[in-house]
C-alpha atoms as a PDB file:
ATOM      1  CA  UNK A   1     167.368 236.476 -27.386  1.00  0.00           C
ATOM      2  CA  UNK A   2     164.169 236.672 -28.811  1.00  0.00           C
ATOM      3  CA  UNK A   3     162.563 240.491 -29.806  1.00  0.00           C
ATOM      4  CA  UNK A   4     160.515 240.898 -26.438  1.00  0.00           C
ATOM      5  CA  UNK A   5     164.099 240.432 -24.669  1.00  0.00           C
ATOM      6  CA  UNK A   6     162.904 236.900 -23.221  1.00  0.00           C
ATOM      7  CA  UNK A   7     165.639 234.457 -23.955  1.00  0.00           C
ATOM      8  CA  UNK A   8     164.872 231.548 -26.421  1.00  0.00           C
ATOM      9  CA  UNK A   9     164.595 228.896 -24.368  1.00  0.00           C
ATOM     10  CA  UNK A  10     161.104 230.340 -23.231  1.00  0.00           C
ATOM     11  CA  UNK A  11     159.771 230.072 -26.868  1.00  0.00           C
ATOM     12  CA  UNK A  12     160.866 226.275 -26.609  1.00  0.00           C
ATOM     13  CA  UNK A  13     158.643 226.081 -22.944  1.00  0.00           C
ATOM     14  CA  UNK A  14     155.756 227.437 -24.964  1.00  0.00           C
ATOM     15  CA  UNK A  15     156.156 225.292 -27.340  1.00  0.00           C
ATOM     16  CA  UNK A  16     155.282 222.201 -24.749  1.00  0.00           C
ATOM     17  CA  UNK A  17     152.136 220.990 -24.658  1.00  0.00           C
ATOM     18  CA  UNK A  18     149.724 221.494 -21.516  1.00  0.00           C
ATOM     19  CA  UNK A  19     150.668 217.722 -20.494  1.00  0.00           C
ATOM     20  CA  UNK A  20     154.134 217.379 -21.062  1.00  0.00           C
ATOM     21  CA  UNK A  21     154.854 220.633 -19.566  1.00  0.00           C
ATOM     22  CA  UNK A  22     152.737 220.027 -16.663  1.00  0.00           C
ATOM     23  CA  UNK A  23     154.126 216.788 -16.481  1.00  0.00           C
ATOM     24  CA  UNK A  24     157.863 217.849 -16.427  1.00  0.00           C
ATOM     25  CA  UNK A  25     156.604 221.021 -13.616  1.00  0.00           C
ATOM     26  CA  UNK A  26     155.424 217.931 -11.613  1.00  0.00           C
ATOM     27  CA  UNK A  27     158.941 215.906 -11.923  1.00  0.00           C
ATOM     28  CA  UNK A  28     161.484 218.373 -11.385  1.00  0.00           C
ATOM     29  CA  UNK A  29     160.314 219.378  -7.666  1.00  0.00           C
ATOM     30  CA  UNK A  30     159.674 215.787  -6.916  1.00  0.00           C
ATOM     31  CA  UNK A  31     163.488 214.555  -7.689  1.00  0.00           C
ATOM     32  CA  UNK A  32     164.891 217.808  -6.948  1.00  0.00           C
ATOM     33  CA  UNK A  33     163.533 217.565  -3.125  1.00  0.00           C
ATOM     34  CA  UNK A  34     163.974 214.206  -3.084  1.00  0.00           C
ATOM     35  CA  UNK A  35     167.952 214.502  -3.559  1.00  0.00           C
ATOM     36  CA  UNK A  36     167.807 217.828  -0.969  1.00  0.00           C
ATOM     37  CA  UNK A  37     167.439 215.971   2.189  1.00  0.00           C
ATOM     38  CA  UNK A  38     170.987 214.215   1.577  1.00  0.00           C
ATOM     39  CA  UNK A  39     172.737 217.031   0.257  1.00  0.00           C
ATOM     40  CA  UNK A  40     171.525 218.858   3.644  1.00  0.00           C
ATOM     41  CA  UNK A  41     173.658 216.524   4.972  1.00  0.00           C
ATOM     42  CA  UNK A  42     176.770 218.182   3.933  1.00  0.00           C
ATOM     43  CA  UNK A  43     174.796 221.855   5.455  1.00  0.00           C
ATOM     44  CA  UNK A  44     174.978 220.038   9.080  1.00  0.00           C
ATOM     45  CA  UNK A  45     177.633 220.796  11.925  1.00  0.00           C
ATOM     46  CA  UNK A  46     179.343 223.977  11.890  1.00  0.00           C
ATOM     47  CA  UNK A  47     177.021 226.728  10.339  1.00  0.00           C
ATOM     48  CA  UNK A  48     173.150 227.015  12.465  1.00  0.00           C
ATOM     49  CA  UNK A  49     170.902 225.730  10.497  1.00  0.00           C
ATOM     50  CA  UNK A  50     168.563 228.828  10.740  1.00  0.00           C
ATOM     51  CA  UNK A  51     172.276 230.645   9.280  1.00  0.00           C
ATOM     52  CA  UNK A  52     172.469 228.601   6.790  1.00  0.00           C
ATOM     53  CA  UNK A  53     169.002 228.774   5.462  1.00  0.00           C
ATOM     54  CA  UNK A  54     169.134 232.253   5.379  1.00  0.00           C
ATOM     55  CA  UNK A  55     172.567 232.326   3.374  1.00  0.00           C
ATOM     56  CA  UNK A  56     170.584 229.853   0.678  1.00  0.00           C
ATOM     57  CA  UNK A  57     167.707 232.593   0.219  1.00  0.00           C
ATOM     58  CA  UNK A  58     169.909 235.465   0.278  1.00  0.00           C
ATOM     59  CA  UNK A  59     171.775 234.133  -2.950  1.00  0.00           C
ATOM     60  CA  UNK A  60     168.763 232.583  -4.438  1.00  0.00           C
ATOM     61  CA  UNK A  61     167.231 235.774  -4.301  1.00  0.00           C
ATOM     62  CA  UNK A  62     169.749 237.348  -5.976  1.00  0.00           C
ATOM     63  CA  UNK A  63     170.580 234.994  -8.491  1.00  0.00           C
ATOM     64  CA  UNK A  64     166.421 234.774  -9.701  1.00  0.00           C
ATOM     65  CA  UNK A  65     166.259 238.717  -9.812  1.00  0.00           C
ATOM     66  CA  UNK A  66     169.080 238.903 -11.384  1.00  0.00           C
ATOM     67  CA  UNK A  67     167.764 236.828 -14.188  1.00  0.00           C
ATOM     68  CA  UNK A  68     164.776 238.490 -13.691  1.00  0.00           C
ATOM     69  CA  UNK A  69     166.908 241.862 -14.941  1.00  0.00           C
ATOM     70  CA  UNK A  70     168.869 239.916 -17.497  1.00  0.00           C
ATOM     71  CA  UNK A  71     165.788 238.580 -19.450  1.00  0.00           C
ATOM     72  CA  UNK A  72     163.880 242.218 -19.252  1.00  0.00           C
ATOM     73  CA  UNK A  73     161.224 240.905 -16.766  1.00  0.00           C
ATOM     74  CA  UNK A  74     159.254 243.603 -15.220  1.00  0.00           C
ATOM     75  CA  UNK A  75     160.315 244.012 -11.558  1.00  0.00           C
ATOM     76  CA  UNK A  76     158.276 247.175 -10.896  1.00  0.00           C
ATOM     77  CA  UNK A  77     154.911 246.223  -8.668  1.00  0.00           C
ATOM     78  CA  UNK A  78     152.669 248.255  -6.511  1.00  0.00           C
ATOM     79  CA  UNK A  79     153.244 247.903  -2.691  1.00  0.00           C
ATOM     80  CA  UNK A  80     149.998 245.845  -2.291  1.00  0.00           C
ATOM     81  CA  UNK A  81     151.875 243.445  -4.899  1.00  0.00           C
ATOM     82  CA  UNK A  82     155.138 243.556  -2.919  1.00  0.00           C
ATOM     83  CA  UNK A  83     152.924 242.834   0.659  1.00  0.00           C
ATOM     84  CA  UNK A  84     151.420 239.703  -1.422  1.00  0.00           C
ATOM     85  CA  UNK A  85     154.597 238.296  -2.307  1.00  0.00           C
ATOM     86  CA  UNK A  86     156.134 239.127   1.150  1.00  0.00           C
ATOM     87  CA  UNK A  87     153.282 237.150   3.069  1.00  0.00           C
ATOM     88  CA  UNK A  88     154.336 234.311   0.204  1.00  0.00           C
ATOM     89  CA  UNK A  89     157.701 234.624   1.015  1.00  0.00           C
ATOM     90  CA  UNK A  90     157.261 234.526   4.877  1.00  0.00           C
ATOM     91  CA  UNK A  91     154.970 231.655   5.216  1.00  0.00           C
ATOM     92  CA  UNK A  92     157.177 229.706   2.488  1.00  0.00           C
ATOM     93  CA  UNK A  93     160.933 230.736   3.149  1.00  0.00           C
ATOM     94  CA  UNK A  94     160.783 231.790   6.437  1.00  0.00           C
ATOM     95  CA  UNK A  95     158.317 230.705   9.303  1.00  0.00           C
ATOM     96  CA  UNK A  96     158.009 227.432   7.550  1.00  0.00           C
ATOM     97  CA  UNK A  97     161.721 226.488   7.393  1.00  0.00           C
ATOM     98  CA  UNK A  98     162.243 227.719  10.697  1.00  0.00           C
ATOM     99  CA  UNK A  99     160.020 225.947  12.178  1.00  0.00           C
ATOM    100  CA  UNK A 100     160.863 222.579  10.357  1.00  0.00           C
ATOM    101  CA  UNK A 101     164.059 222.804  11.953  1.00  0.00           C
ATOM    102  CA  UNK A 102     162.743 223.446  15.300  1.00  0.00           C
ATOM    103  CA  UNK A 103     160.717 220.357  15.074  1.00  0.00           C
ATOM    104  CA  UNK A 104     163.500 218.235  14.112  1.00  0.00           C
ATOM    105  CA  UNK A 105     165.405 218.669  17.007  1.00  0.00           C
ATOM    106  CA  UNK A 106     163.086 217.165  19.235  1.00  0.00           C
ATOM    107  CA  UNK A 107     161.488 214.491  16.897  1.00  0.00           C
ATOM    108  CA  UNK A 108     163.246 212.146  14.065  1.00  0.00           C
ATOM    109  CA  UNK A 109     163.157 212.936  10.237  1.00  0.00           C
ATOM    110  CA  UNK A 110     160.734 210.240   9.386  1.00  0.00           C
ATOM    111  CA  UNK A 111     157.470 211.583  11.382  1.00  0.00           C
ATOM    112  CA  UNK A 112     158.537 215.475  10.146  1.00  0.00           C
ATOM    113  CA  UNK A 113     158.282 213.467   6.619  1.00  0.00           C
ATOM    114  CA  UNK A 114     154.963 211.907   7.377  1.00  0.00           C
ATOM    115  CA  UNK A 115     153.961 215.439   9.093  1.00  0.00           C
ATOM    116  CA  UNK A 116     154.782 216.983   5.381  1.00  0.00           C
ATOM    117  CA  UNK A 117     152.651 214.339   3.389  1.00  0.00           C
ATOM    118  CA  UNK A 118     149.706 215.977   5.040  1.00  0.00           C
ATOM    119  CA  UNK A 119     150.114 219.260   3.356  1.00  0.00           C
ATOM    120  CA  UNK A 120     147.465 217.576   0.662  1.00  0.00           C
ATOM    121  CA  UNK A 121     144.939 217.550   2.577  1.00  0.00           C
ATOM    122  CA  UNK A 122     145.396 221.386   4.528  1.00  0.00           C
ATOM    123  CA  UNK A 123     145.925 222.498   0.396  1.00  0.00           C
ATOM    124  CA  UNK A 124     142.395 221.120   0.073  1.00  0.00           C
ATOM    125  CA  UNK A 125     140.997 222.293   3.224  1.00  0.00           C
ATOM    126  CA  UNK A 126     142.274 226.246   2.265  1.00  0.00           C
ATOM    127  CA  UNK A 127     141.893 226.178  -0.945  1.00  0.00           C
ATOM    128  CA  UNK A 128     138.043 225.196  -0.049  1.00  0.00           C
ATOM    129  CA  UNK A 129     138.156 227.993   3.059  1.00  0.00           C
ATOM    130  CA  UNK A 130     140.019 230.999   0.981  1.00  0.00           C
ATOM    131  CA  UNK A 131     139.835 230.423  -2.733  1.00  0.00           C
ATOM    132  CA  UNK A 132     136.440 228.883  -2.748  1.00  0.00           C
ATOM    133  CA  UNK A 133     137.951 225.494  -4.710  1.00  0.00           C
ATOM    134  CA  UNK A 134     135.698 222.095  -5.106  1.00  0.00           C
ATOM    135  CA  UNK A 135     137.301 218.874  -3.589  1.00  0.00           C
ATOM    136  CA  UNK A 136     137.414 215.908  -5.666  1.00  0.00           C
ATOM    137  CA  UNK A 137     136.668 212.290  -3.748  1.00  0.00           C
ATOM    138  CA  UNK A 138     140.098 210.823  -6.016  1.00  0.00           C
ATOM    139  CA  UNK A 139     141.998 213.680  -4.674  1.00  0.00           C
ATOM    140  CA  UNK A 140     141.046 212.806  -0.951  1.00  0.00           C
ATOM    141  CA  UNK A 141     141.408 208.859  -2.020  1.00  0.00           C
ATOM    142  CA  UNK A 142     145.020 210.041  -3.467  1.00  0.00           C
ATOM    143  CA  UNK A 143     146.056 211.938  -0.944  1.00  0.00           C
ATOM    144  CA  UNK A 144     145.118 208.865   2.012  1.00  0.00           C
ATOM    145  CA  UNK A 145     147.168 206.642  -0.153  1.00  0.00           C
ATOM    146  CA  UNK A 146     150.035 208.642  -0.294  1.00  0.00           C
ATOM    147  CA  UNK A 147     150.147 208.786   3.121  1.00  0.00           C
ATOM    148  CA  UNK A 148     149.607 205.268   4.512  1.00  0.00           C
ATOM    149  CA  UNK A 149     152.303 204.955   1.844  1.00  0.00           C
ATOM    150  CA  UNK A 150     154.948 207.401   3.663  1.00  0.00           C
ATOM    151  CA  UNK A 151     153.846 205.894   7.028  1.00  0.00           C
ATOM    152  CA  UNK A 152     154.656 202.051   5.891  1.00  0.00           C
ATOM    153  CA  UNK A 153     158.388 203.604   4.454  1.00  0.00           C
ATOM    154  CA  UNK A 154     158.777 205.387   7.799  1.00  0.00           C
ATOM    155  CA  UNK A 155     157.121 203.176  10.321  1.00  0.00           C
ATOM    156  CA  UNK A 156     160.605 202.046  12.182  1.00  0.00           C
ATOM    157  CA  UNK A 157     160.966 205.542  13.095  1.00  0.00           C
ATOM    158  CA  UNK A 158     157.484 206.317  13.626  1.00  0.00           C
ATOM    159  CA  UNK A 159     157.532 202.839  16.371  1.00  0.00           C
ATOM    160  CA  UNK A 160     160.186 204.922  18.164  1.00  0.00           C
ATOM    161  CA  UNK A 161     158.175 208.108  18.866  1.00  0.00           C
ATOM    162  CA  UNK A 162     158.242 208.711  22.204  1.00  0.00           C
ATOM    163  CA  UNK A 163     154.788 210.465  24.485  1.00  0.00           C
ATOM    164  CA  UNK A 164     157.277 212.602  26.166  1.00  0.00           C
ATOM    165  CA  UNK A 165     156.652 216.607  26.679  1.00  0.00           C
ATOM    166  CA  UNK A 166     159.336 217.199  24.231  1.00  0.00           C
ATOM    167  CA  UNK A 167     157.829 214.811  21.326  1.00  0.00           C
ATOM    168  CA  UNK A 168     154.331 216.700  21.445  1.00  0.00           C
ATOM    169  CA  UNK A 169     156.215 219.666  21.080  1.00  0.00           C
ATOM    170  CA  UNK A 170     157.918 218.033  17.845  1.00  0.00           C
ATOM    171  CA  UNK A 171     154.775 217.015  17.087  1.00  0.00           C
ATOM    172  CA  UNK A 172     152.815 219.888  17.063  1.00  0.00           C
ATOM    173  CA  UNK A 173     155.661 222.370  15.885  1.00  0.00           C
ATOM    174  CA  UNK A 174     155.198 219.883  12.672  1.00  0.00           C
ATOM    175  CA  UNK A 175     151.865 220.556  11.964  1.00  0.00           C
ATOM    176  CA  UNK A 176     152.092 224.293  12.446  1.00  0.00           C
ATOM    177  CA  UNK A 177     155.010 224.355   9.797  1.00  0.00           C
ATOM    178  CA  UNK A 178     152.895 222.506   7.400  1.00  0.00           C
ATOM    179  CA  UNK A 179     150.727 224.265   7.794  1.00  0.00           C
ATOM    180  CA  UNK A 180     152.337 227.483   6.920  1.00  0.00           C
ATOM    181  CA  UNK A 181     153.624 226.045   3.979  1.00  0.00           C
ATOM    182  CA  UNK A 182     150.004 224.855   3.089  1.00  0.00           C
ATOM    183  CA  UNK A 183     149.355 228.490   3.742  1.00  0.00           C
ATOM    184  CA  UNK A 184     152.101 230.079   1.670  1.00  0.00           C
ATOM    185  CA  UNK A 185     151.230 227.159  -1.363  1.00  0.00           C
ATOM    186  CA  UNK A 186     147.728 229.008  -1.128  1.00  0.00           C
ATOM    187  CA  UNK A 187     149.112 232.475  -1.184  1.00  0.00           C
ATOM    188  CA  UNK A 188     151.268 231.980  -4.320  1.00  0.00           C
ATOM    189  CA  UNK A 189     148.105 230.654  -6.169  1.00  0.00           C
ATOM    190  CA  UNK A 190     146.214 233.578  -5.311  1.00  0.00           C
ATOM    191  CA  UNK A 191     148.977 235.739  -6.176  1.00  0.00           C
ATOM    192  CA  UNK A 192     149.446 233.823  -9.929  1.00  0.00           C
ATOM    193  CA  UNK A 193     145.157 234.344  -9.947  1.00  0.00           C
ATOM    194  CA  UNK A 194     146.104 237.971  -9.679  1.00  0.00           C
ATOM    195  CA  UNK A 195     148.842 237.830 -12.522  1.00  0.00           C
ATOM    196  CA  UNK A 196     151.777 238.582 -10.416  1.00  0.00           C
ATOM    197  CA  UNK A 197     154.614 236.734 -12.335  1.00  0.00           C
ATOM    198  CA  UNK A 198     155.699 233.405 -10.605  1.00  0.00           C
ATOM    199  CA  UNK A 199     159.149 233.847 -11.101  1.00  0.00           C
ATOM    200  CA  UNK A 200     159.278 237.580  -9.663  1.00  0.00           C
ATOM    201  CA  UNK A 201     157.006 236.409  -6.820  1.00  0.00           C
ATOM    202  CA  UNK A 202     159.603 233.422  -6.138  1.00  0.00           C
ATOM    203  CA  UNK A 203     162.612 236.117  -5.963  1.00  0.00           C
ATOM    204  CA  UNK A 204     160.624 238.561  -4.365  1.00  0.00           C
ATOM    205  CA  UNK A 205     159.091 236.042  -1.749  1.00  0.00           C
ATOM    206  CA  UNK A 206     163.005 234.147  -1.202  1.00  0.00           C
ATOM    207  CA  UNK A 207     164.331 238.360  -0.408  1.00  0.00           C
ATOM    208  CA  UNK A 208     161.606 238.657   2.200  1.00  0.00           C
ATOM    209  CA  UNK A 209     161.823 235.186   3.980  1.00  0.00           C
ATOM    210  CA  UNK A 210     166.129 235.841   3.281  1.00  0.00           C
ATOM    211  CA  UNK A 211     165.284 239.082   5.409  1.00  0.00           C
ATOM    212  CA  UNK A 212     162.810 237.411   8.416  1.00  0.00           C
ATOM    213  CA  UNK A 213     165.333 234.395   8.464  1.00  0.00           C
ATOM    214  CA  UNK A 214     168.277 236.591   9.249  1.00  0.00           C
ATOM    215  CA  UNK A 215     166.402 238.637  11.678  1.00  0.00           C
ATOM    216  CA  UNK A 216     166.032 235.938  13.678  1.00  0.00           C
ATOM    217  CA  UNK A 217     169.132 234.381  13.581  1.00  0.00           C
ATOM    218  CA  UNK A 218     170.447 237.802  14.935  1.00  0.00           C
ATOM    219  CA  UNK A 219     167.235 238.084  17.537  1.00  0.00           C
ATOM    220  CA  UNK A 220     168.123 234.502  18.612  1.00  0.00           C
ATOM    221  CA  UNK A 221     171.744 235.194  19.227  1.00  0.00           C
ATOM    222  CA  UNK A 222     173.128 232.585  16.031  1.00  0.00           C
ATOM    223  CA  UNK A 223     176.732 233.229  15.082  1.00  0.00           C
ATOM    224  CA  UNK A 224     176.833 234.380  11.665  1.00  0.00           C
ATOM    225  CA  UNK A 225     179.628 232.398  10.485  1.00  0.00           C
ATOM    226  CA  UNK A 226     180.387 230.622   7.150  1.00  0.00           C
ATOM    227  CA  UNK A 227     182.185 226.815   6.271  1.00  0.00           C
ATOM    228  CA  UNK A 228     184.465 226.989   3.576  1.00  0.00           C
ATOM    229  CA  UNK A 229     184.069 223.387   3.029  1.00  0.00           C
ATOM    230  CA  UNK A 230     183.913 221.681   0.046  1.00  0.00           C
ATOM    231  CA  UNK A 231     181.103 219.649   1.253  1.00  0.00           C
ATOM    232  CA  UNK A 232     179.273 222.516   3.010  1.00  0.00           C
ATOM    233  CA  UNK A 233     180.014 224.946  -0.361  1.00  0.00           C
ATOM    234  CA  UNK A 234     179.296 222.554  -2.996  1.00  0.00           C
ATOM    235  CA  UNK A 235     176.086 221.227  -1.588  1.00  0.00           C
ATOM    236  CA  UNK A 236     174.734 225.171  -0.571  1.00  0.00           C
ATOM    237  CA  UNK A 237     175.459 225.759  -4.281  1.00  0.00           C
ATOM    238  CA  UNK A 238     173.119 222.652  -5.399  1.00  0.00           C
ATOM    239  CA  UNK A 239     170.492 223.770  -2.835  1.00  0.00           C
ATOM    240  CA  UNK A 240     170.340 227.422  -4.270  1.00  0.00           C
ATOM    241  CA  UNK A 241     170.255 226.269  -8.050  1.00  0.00           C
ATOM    242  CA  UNK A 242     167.946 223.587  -7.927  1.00  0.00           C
ATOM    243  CA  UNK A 243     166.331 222.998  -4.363  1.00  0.00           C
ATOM    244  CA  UNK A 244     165.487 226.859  -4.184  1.00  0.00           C
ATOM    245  CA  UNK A 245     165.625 228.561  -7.975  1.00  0.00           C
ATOM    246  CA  UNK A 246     164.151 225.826 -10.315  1.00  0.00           C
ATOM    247  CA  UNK A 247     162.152 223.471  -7.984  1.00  0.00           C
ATOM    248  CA  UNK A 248     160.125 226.375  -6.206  1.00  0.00           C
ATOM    249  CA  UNK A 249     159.697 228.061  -9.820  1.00  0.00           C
ATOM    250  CA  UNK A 250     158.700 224.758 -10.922  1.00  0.00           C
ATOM    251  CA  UNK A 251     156.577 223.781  -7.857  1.00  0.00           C
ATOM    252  CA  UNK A 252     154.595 227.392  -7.595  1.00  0.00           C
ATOM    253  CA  UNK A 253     153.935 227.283 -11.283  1.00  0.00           C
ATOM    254  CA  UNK A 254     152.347 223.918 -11.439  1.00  0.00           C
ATOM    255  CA  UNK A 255     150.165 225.343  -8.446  1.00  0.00           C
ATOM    256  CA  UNK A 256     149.423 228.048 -10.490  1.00  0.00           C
ATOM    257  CA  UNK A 257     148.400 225.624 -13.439  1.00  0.00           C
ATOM    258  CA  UNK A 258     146.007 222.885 -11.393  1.00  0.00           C
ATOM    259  CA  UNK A 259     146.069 223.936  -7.868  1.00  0.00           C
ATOM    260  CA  UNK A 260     147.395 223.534  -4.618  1.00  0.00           C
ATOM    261  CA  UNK A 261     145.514 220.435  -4.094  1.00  0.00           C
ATOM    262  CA  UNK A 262     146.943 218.142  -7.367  1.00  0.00           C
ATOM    263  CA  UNK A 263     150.187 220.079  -7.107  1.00  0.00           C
ATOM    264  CA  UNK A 264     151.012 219.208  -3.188  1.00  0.00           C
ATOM    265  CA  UNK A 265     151.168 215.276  -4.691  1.00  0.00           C
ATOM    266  CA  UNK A 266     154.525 215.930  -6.009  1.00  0.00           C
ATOM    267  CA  UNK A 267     155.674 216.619  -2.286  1.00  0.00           C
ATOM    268  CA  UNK A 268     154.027 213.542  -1.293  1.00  0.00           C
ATOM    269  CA  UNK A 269     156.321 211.513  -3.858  1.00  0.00           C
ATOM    270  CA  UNK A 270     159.712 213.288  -2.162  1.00  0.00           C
ATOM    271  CA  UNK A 271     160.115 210.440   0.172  1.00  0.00           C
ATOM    272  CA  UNK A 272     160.218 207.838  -2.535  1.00  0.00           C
ATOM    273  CA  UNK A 273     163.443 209.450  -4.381  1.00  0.00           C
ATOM    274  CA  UNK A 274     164.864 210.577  -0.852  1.00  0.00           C
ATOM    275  CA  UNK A 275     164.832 207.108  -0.041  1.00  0.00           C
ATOM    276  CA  UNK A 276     166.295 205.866  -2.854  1.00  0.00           C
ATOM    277  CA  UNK A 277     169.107 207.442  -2.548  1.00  0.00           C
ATOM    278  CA  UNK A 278     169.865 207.081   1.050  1.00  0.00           C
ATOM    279  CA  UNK A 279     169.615 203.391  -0.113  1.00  0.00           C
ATOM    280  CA  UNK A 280     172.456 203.465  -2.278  1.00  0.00           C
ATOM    281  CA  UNK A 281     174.684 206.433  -0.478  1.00  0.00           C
ATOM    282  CA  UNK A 282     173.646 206.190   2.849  1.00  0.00           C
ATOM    283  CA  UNK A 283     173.158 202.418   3.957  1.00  0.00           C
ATOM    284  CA  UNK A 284     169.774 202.755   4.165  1.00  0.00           C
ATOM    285  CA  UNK A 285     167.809 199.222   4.681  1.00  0.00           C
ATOM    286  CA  UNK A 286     165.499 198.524   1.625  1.00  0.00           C
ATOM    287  CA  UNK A 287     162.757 196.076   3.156  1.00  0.00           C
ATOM    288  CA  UNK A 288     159.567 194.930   2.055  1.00  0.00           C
ATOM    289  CA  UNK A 289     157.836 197.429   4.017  1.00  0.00           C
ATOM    290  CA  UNK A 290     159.935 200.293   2.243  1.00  0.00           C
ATOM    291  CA  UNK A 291     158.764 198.652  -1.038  1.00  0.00           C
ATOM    292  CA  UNK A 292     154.759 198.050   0.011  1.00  0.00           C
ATOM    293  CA  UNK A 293     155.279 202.051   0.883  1.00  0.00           C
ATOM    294  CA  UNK A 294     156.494 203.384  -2.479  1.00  0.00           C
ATOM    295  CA  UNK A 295     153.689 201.515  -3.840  1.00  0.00           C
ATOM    296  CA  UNK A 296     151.310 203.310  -1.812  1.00  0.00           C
ATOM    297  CA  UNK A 297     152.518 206.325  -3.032  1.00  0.00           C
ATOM    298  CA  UNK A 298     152.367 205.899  -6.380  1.00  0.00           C
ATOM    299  CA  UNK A 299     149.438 204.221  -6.718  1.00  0.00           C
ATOM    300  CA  UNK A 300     147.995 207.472  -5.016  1.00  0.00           C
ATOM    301  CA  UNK A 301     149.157 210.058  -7.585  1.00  0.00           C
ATOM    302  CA  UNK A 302     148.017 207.614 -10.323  1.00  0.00           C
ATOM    303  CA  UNK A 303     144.202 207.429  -8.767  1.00  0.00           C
ATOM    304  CA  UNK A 304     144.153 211.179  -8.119  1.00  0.00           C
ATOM    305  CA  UNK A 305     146.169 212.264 -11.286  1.00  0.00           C
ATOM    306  CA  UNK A 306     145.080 209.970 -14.207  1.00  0.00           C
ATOM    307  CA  UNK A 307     141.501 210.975 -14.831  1.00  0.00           C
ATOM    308  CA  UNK A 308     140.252 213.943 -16.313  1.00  0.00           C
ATOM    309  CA  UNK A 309     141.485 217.314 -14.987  1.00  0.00           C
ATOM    310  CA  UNK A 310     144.628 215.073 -13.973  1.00  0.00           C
ATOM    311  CA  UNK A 311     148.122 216.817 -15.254  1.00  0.00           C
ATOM    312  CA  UNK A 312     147.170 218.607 -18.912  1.00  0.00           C
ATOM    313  CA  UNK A 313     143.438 218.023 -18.941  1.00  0.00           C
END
């Protein structure tokens, strides 16, 4: 431990330059959500989704305050602090989520992917609208890249959408849930503008969606039940750890550091990793299309990222 109580590996983070930490902020969430969607996998059949969600926040929450204590981070704030990080935490770990799954049981994975790679452009349109930020012509060009490049990857699934009541419904529950998350992406950068602590905002934020996700589960009649599956156990353990803890810390603090905008790119590049892995564990079919597609999308973060103000300028 260091004098201030802060433990020693944060004198090592400091220690990072603007680039390389920036850099490394903009990796983690990408592999770390990337590997999520098949480690969900082992969250499907007996637990609700919507129960198991909640379950992941709850100890998430826990866990980050509980660092939060052990390191001697302040965890007193004002209640127009705690409303701010409870609007974050609802529009990020609650409506959002809940919504997602919604969506996914009347549409396939693929277009809910495609939906997400759009959360570049409502990060630019908000953070225009409510934080008064200028858009950049190579984020825009980035951002169409990335996702022509997530259509091409997904376009089997995408050929088998269906015009049906139910698939507008998918559809349009979609776009409201990225929405939200655009929405709660914004919120967390205007919190960090008004120097509430990322980390405490995380916790904070994961207690209050934990809270709105269980409410409805109860309000919507879901058995609150638990799998004592390896499978189920060892997989909610990885999503709490790294798909909740370190990739949203990572995630809202790179937002924090260049913006909604440049920092939604790193969601764009989930698909890549997600597939992959479903390539090697899951049978998925490499084809040239799935190739032309990752190219897309990394040709986009290079052309929005590599210039000045890119990651560490």
């Amino acid at each position: 431990m260091a004098s201030n109580g802060r433990p020693l590996i944060q004198l090592y983070w400091v220690m990072f330059q603007p680039r390389q930490r920036q850099a490394l902020l903009f990796g983690l969430p990408v592999l770390i959500w990337g590997s999520t969607w098949y480690a969900i996998t082992f969250q499907l059949g007996t637990v609700d989704p919507l129960i198991s969600v909640a379950y992941r926040f709850w100890a998430s929450c826990i866990l980050l305050l509980g660092f939060c204590l052990l390191t001697k981070r302040s965890l007193k704030f004002n209640l127009n602090q705690h409303l701010r990080m409870a609007l974050q935490g609802a529009l990020l770990f609650g409506f959002n989520y809940w919504l997602v799954y919604q969506a996914e049981e009347l549409i396939n994975s693929g277009l809910v992917a495609i939906g997400f790679s759009t959360i570049i452009f409502f990060n630019i349109i908000f953070g225009v609208l409510l934080l008064r930020q200028k858009v950049e012509s190579k984020v825009i060009g980035g951002a169409l890249l990335g996702l022509i490049g997530t259509s091409i990857i997904f376009w089997n699934e995408i050929s088998q959408f269906e015009a049906t009541q139910d698939g507008f419904l998918g559809v349009t529950l979609c776009v409201v849930s990225v929405m939200i998350a655009s929405l709660g992406n914004i919120t967390s950068a205007k919190n960090s503008s008004l120097k509430i602590p990322v980390v405490q905002a995380t916790g904070f934020g994961m207690m209050y969606g934990a809270i709105i996700m269980t409410i409805l589960a109860i309000v919507l009649g879901k058995p609150l039940e638990i799998d004592t599956g390896t499978g189920y156990l060892l997989s909610m353990g990885y999503l709490i750890v790294f798909g909740s803890i370190i990739a949203f810390v990572a995630y809202l603090t790179l937002i924090s550091e260049i913006g909604p905008g440049k920092a939604a790119y790193s969601i764009v590049l989930v698909p890549l990793v997600a597939v992959t892995i479903s390539t090697f564990l899951e049978d998925f079919q490499f084809t040239f299309f799935t190739g032309l597609g990752m190219v897309f999308l990394v040709s986009g973060n290079f052309f929005a990222l590599k210039r000045k103000k890119a990651l560490g300028k």
